[in-house]
N, C-alpha and C. Protein backbone atom coordinates (compact mmCIF):
# COMPACT_ATOMS: atom_id res chain seq x y z
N UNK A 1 -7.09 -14.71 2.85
CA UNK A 1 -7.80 -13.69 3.58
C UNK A 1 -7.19 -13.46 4.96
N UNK A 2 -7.08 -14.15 5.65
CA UNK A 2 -6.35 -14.55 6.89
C UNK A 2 -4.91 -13.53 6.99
N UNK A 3 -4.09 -14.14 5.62
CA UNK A 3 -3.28 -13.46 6.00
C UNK A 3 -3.16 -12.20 5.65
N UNK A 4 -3.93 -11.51 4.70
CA UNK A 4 -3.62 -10.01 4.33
C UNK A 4 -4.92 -9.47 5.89
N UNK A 5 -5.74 -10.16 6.75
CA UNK A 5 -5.70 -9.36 7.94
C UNK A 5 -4.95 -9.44 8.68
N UNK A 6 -3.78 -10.37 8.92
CA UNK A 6 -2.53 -9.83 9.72
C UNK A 6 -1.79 -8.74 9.29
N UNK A 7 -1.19 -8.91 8.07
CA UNK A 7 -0.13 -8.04 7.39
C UNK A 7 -1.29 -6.77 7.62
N UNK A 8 -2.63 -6.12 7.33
CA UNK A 8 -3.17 -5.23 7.28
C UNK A 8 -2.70 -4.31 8.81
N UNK A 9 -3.23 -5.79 9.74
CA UNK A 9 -3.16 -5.43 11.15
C UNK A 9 -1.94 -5.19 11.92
N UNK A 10 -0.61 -5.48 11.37
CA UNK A 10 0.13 -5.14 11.75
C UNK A 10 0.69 -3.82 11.31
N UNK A 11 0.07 -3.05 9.75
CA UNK A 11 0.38 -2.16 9.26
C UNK A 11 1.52 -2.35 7.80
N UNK A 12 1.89 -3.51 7.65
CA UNK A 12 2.38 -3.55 6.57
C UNK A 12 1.52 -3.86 5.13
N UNK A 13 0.60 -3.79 4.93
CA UNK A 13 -0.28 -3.57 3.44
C UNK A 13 -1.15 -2.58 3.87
N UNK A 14 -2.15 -1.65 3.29
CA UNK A 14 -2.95 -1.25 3.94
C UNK A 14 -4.58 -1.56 3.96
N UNK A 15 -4.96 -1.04 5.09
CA UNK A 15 -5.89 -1.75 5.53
C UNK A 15 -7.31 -1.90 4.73
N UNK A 16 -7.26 -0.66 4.09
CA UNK A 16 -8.72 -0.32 3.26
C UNK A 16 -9.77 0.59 3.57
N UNK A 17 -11.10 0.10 3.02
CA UNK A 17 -11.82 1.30 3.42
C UNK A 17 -12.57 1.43 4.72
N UNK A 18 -12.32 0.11 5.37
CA UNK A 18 -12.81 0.05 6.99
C UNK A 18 -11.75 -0.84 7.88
N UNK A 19 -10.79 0.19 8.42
CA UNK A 19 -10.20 -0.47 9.37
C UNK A 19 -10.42 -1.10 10.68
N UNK A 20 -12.36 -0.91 10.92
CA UNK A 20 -11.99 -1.43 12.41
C UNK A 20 -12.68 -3.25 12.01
N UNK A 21 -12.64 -3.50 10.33
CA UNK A 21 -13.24 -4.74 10.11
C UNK A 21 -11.96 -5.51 10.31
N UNK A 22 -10.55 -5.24 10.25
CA UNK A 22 -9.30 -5.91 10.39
C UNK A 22 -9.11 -5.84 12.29
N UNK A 23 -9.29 -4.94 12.68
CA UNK A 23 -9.26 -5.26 14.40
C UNK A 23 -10.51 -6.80 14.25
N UNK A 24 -11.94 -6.33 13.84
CA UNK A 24 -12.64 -7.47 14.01
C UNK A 24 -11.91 -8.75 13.69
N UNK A 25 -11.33 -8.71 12.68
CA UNK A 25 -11.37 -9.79 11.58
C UNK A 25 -9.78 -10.98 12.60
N UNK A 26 -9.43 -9.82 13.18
CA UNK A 26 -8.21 -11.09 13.99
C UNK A 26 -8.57 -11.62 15.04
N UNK A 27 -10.02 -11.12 15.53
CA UNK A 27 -10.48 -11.94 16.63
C UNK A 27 -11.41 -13.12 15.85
N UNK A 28 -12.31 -12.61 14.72
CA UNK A 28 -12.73 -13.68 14.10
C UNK A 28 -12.23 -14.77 14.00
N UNK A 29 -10.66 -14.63 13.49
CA UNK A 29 -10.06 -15.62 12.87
C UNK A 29 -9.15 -16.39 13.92
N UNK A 30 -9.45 -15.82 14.80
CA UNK A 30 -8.61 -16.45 16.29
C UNK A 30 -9.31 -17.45 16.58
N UNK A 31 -11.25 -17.00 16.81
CA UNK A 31 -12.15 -17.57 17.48
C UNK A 31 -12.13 -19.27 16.26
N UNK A 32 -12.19 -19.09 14.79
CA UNK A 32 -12.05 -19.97 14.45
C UNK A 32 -10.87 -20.82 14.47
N UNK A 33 -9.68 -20.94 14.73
CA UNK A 33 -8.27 -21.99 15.22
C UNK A 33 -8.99 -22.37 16.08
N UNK A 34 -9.32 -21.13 17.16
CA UNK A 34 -9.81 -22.20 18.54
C UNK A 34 -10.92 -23.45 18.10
N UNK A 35 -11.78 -22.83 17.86
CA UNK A 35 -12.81 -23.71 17.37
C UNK A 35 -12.57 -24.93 16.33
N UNK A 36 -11.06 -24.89 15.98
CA UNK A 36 -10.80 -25.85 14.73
C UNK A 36 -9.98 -26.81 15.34
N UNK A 37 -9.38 -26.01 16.72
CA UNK A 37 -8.34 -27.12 17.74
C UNK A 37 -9.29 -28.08 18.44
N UNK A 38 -10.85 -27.64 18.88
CA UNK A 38 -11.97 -28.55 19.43
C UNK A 38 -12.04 -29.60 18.31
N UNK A 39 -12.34 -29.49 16.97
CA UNK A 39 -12.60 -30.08 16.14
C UNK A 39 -11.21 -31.26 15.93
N UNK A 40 -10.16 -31.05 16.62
CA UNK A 40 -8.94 -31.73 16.07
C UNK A 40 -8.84 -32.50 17.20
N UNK A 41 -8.76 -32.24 18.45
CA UNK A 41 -8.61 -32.98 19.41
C UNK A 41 -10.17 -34.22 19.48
N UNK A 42 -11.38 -33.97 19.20
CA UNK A 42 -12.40 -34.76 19.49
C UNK A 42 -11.81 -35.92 18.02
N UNK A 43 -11.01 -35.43 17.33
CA UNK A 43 -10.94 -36.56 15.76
C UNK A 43 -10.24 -37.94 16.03
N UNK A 44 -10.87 -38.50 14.84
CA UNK A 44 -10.42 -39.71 15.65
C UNK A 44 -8.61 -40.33 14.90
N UNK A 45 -8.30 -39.35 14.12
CA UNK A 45 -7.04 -39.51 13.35
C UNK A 45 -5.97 -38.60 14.23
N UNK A 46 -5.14 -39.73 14.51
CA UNK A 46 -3.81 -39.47 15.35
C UNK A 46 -3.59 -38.49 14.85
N UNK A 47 -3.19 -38.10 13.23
CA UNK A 47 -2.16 -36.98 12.35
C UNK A 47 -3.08 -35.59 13.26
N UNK A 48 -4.40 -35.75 13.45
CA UNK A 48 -5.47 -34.32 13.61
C UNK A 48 -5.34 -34.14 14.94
N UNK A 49 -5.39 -34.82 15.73
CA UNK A 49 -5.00 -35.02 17.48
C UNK A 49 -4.02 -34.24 17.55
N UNK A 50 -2.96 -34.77 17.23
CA UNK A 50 -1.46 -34.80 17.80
C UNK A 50 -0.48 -33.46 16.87
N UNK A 51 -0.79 -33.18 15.87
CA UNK A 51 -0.30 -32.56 14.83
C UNK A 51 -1.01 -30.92 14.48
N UNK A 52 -2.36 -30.92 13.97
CA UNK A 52 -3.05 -30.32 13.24
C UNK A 52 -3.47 -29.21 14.61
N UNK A 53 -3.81 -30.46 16.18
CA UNK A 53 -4.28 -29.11 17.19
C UNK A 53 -3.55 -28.67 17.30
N UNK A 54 -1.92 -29.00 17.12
CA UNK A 54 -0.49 -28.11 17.38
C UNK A 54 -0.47 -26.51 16.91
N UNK A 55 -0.80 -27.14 16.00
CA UNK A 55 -0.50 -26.11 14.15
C UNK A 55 -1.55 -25.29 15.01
N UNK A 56 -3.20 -25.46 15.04
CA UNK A 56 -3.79 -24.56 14.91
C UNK A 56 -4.13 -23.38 16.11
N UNK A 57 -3.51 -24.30 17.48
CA UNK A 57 -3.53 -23.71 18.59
C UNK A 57 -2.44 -22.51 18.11
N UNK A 58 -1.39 -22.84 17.32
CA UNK A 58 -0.29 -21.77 17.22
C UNK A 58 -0.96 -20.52 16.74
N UNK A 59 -1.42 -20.87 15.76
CA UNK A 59 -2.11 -20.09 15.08
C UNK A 59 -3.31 -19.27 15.85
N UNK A 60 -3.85 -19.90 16.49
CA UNK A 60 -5.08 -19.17 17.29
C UNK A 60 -4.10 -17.96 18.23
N UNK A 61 -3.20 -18.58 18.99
CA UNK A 61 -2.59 -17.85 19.67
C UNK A 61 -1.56 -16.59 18.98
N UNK A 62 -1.30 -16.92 17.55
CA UNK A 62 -0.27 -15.82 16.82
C UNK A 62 -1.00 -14.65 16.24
N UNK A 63 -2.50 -14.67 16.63
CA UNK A 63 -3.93 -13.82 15.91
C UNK A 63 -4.18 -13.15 16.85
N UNK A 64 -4.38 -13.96 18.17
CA UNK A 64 -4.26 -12.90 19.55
C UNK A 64 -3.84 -12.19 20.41
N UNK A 65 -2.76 -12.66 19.50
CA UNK A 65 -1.20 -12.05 19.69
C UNK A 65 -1.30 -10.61 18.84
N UNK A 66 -1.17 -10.54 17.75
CA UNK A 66 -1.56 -9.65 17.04
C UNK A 66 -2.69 -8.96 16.84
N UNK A 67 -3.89 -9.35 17.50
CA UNK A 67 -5.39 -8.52 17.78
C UNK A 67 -5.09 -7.66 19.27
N UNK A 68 -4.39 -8.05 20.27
CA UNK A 68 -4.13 -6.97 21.16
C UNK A 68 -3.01 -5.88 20.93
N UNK A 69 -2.10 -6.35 20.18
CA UNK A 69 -1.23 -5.86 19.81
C UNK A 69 -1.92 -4.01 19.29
N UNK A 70 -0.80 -2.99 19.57
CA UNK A 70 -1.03 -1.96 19.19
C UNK A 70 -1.25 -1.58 17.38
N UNK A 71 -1.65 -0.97 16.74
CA UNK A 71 -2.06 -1.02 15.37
C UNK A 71 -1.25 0.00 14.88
N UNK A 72 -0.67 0.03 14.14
CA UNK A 72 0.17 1.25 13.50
C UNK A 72 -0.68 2.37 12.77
């Protein structure tokens, strides 16, 4: 799901029958990385600390990256 609202949002698949649910849908999915990097840093497994907040901070930030971004 995630990723056909990027590809939507960047304009390469198309978007469907409500495009302003793909503007929503990359802040949604932003707000959850963030919320999944809280969940990784409070864990008590090194791999989720050190690794997983990496991954998901990227990710939070590559959504908000692409939710301000202009829409084709």
């Amino acid at each position: 799901m995630a990723d056909w609202v990027v590809l939507a949002r960047a304009g390469v698949v198309a978007p469907g029958p409500e495009p302003i649910a793909i503007r929503a849908g990359t802040w949604v999915f932003a707000g959850f990385f963030f919320l999944n990097a809280v969940g990784n840093v409070t864990s008590q497994s090194r791999v989720e600390r050190y690794v997983m907040t990496l991954v998901v901070l990227f990710l939070g930030v590559n959504f908000i990256m692409v939710a301000l971004s202009a829409a084709r």
